[in-house]
PDB file of N, CA and C in Angstrom:
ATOM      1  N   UNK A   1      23.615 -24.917  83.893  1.00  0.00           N
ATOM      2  CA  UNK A   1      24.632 -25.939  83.819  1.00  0.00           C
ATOM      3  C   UNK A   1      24.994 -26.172  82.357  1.00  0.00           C
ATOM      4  N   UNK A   2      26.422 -26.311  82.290  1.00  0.00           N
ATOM      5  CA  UNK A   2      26.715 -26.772  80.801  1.00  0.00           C
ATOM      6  C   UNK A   2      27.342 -28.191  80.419  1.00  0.00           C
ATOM      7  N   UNK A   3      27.050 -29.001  79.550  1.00  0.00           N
ATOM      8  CA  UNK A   3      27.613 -30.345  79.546  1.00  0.00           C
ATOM      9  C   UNK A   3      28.545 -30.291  78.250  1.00  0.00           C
ATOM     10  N   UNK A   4      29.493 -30.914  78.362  1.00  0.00           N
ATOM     11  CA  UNK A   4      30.348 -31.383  77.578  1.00  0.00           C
ATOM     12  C   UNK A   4      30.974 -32.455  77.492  1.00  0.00           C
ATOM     13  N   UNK A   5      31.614 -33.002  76.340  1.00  0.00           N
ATOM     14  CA  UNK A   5      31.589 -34.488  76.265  1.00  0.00           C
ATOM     15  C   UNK A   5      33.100 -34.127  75.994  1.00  0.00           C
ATOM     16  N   UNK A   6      34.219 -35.255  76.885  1.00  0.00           N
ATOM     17  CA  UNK A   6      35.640 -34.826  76.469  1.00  0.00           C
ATOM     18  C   UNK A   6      36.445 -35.935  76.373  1.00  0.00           C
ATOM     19  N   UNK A   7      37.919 -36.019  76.130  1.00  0.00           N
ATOM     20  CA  UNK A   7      38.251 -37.369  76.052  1.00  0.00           C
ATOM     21  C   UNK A   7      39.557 -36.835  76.925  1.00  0.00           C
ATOM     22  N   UNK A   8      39.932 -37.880  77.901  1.00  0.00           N
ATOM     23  CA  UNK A   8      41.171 -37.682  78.704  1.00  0.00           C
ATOM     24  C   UNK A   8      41.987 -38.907  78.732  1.00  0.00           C
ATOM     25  N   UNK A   9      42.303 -39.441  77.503  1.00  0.00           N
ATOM     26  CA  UNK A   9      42.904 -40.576  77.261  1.00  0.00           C
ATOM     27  C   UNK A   9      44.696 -40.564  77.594  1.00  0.00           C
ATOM     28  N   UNK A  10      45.329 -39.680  77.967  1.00  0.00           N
ATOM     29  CA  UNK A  10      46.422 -40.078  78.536  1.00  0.00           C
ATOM     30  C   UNK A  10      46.945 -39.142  79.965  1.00  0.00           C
ATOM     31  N   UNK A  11      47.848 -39.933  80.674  1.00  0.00           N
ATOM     32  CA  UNK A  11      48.394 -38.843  81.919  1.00  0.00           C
ATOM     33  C   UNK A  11      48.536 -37.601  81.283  1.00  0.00           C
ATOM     34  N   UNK A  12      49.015 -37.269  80.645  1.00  0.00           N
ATOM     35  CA  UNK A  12      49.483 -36.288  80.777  1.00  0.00           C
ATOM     36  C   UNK A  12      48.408 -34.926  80.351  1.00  0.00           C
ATOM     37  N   UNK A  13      47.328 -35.690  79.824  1.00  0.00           N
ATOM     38  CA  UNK A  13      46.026 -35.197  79.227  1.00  0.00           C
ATOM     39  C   UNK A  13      45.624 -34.840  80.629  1.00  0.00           C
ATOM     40  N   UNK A  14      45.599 -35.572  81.356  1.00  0.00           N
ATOM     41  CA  UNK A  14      44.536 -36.022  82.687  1.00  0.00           C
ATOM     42  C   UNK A  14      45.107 -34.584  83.831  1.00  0.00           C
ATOM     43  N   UNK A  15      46.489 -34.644  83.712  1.00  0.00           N
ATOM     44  CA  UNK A  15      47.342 -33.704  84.667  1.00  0.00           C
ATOM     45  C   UNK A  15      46.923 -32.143  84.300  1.00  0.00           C
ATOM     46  N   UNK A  16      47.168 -32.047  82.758  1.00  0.00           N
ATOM     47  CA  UNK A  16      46.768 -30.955  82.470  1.00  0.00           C
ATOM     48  C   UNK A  16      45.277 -30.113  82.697  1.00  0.00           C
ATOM     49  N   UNK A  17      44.679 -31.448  82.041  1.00  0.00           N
ATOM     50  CA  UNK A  17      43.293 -30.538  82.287  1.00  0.00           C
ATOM     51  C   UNK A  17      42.770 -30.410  84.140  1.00  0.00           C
ATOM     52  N   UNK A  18      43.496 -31.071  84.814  1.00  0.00           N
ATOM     53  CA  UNK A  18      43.053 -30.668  86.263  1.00  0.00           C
ATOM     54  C   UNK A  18      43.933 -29.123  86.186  1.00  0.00           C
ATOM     55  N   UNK A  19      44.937 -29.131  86.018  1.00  0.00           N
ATOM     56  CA  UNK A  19      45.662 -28.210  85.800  1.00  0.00           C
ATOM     57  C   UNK A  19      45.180 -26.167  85.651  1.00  0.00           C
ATOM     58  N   UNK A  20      44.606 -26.924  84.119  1.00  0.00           N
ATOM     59  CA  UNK A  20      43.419 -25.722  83.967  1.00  0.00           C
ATOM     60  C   UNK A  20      42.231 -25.360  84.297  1.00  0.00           C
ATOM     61  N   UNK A  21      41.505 -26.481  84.971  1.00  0.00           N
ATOM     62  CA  UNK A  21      39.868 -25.920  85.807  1.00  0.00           C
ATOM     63  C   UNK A  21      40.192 -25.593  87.406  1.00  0.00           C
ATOM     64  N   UNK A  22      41.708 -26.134  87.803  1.00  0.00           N
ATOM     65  CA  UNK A  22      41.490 -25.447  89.347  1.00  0.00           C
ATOM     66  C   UNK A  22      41.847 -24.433  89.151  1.00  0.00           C
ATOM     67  N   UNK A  23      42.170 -23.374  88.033  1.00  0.00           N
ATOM     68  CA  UNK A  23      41.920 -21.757  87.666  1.00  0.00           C
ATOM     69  C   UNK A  23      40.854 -21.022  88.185  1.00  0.00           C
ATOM     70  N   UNK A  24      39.424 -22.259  87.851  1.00  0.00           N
ATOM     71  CA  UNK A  24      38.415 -21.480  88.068  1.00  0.00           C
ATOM     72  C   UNK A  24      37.611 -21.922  89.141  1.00  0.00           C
ATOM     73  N   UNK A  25      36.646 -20.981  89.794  1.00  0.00           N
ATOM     74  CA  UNK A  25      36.077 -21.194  90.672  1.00  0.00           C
ATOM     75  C   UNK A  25      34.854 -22.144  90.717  1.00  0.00           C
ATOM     76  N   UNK A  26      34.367 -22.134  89.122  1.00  0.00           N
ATOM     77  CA  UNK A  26      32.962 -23.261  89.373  1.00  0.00           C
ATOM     78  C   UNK A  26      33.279 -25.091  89.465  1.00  0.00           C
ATOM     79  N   UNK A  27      32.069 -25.110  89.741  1.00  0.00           N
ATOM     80  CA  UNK A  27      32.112 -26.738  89.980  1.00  0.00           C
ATOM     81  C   UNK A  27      32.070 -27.437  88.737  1.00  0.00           C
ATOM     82  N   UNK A  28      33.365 -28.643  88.609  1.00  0.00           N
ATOM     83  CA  UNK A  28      32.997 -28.842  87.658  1.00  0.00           C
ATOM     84  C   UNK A  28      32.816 -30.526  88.357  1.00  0.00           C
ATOM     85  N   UNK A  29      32.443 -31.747  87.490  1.00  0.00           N
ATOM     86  CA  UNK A  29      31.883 -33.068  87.542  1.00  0.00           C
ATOM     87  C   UNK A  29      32.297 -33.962  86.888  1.00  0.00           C
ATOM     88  N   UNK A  30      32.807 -34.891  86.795  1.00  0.00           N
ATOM     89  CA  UNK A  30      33.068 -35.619  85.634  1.00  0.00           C
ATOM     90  C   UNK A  30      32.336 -37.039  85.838  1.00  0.00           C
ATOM     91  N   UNK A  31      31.722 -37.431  84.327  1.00  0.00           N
ATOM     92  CA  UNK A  31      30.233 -38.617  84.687  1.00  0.00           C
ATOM     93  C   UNK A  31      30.359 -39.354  83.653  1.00  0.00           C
ATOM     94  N   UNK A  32      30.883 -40.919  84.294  1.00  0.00           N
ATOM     95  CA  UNK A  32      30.946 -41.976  83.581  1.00  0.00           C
ATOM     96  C   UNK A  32      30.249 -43.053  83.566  1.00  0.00           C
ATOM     97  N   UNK A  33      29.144 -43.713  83.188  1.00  0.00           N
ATOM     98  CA  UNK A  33      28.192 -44.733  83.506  1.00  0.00           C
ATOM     99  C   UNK A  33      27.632 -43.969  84.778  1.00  0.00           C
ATOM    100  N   UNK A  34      27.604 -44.908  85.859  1.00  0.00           N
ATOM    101  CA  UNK A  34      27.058 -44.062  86.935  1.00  0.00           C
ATOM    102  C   UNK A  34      27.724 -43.675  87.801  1.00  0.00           C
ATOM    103  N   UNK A  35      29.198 -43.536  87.693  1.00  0.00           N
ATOM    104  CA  UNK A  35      29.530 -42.768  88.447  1.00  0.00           C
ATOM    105  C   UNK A  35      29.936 -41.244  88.410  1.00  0.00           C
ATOM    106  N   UNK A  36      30.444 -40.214  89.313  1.00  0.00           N
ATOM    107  CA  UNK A  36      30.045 -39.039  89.310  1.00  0.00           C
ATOM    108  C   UNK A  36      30.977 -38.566  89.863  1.00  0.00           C
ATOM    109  N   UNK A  37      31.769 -37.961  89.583  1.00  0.00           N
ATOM    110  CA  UNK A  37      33.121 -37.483  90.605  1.00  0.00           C
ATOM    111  C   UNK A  37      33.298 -36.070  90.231  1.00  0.00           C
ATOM    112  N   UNK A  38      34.236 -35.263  91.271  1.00  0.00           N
ATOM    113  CA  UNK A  38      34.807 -33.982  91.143  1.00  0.00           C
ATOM    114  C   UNK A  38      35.851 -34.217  90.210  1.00  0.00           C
ATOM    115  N   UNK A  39      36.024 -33.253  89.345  1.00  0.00           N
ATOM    116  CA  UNK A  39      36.836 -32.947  88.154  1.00  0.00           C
ATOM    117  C   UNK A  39      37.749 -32.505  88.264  1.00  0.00           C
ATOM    118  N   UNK A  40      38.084 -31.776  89.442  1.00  0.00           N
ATOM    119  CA  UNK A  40      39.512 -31.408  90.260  1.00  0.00           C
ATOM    120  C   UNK A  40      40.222 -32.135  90.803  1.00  0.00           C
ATOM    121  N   UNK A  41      39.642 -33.578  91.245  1.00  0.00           N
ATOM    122  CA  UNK A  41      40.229 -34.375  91.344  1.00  0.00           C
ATOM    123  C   UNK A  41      40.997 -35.521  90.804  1.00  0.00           C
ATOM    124  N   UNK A  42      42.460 -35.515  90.705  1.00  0.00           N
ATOM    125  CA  UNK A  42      42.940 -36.267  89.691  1.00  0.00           C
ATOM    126  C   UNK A  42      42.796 -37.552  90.285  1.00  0.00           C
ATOM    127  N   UNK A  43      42.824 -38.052  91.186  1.00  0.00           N
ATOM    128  CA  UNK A  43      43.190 -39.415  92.103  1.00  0.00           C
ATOM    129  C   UNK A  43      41.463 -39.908  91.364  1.00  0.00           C
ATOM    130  N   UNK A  44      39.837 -38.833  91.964  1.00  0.00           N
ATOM    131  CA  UNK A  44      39.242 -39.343  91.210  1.00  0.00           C
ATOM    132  C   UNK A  44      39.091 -40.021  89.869  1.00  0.00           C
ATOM    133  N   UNK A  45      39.723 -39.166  88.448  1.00  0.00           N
ATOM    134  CA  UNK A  45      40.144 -39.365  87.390  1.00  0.00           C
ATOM    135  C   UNK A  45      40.235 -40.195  86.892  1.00  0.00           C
ATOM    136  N   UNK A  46      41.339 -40.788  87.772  1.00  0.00           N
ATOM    137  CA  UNK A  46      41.842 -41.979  87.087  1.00  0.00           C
ATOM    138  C   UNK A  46      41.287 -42.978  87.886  1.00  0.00           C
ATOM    139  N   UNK A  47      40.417 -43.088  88.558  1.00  0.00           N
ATOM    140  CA  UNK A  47      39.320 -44.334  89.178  1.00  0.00           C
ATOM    141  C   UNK A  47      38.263 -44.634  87.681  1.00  0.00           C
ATOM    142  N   UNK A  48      38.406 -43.519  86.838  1.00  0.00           N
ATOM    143  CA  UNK A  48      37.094 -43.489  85.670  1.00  0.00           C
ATOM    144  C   UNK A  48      37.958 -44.630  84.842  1.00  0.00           C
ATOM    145  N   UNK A  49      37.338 -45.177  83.924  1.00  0.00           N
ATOM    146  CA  UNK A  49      37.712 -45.787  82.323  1.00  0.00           C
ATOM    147  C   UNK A  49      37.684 -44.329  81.795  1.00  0.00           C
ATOM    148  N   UNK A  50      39.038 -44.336  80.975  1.00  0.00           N
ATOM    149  CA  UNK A  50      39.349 -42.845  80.503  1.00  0.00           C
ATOM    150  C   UNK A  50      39.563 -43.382  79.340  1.00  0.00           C
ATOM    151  N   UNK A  51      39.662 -44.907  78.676  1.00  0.00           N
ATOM    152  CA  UNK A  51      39.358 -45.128  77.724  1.00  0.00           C
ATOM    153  C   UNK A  51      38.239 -44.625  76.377  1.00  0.00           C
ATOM    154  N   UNK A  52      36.768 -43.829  77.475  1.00  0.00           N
ATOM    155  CA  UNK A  52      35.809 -44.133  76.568  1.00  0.00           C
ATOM    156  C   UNK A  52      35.906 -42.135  76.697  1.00  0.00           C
ATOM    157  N   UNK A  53      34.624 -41.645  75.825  1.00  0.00           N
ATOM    158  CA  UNK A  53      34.481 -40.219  76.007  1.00  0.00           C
ATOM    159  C   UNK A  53      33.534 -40.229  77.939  1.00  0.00           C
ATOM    160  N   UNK A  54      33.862 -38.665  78.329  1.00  0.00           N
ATOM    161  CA  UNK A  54      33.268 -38.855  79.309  1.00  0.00           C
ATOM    162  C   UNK A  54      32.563 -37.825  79.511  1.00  0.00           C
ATOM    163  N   UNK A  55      31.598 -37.440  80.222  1.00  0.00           N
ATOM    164  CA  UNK A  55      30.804 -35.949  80.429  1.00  0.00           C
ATOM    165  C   UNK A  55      31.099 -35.167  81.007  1.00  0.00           C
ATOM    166  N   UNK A  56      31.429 -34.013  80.998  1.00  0.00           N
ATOM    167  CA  UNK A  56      31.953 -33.133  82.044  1.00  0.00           C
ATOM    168  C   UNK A  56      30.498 -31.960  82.694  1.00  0.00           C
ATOM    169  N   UNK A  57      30.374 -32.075  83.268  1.00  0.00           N
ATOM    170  CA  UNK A  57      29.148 -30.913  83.910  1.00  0.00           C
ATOM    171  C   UNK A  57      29.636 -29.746  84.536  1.00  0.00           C
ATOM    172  N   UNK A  58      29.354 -28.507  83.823  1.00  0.00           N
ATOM    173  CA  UNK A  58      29.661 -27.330  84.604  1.00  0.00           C
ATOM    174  C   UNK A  58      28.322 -26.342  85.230  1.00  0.00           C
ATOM    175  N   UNK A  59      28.400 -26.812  86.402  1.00  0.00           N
ATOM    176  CA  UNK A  59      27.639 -26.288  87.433  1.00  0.00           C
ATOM    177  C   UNK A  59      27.860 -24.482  87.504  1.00  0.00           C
ATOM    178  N   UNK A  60      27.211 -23.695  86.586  1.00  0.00           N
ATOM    179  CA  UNK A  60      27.574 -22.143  86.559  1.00  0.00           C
ATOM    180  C   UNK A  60      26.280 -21.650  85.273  1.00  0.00           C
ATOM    181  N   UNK A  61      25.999 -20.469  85.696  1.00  0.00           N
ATOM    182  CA  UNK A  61      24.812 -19.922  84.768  1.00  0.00           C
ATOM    183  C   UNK A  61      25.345 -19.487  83.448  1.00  0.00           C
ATOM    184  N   UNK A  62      26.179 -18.517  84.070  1.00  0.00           N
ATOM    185  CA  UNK A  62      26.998 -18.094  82.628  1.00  0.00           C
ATOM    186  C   UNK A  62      28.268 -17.706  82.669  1.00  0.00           C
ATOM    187  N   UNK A  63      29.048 -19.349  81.515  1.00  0.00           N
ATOM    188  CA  UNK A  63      30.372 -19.314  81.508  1.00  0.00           C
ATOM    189  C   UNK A  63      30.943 -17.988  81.030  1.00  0.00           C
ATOM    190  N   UNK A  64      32.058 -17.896  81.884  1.00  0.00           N
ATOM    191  CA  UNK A  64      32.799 -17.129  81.167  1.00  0.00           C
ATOM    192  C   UNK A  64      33.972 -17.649  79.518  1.00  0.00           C
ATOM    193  N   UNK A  65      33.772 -17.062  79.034  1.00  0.00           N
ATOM    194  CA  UNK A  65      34.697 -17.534  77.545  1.00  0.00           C
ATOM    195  C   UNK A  65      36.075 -17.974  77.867  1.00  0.00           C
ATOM    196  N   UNK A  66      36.857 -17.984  78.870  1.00  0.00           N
ATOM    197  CA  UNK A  66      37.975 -18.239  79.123  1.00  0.00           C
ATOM    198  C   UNK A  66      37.762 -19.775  79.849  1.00  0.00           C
ATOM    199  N   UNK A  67      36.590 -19.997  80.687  1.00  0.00           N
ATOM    200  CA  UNK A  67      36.495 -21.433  80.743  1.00  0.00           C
ATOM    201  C   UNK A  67      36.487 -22.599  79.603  1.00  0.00           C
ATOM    202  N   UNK A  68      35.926 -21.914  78.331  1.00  0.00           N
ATOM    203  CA  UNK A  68      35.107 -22.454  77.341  1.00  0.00           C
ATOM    204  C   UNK A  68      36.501 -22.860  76.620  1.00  0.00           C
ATOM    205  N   UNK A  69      37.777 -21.705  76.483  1.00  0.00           N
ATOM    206  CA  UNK A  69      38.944 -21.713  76.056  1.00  0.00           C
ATOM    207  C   UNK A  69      39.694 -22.966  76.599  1.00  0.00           C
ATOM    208  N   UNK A  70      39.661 -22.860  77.921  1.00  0.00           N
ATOM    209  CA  UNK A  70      40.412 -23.801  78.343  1.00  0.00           C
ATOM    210  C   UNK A  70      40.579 -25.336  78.054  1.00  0.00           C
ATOM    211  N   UNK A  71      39.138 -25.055  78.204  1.00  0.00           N
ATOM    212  CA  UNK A  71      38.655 -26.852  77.565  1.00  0.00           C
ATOM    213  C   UNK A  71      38.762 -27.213  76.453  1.00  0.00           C
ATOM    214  N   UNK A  72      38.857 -25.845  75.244  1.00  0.00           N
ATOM    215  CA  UNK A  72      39.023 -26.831  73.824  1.00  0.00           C
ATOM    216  C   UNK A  72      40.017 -27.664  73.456  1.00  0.00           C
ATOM    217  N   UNK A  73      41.286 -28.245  74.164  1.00  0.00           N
ATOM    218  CA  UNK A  73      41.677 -29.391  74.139  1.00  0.00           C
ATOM    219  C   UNK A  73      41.543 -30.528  74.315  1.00  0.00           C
ATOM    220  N   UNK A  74      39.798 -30.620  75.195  1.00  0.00           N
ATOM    221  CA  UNK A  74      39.781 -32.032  75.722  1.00  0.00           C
ATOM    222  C   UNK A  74      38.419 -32.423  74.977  1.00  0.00           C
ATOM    223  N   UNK A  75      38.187 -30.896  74.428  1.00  0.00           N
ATOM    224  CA  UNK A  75      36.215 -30.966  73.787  1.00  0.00           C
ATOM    225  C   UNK A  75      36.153 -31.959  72.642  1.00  0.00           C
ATOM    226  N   UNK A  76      35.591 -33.410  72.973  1.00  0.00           N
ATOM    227  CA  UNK A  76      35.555 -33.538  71.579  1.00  0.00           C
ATOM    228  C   UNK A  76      34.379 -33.510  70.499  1.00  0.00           C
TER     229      UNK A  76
END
């Protein structure tokens, strides 16, 4: 599993990056205090405070580099 810490502070941030992980096939998570939601889900998303940074969990042994790509817009 890989964790990353990202910031999805506006719609249009939020649209996109669902945008680019339903590309890929692994699971991804997104984990705010205690809650825990699918990352493909935008409706989830925006149930989070997207105000603060949030965790993203990628459930996969070994990323491929094009996942890793995708995300460097939201990596902070």
């Amino acid at each position: 599993m890989t964790e990353l810490q990202i910031s999805l502070n506006s719609i249009d941030k939020v649209k996109s990056f669902v945008n680019d992980i339903t590309k890929f096939d692994h699971d991804f998570d997104l984990v705010s205090g205690r809650y825990l939601i699918d990352a493909k889900s935008i409706m989830g998303i925006f149930s989070l405070d997207l105000s603060k940074p949030i965790d993203l969990k990628i459930h996969a042994d070994n990323l491929p580099p094009e996942v890793l790509d995708a995300l460097k817009p939201y990596v902070i």
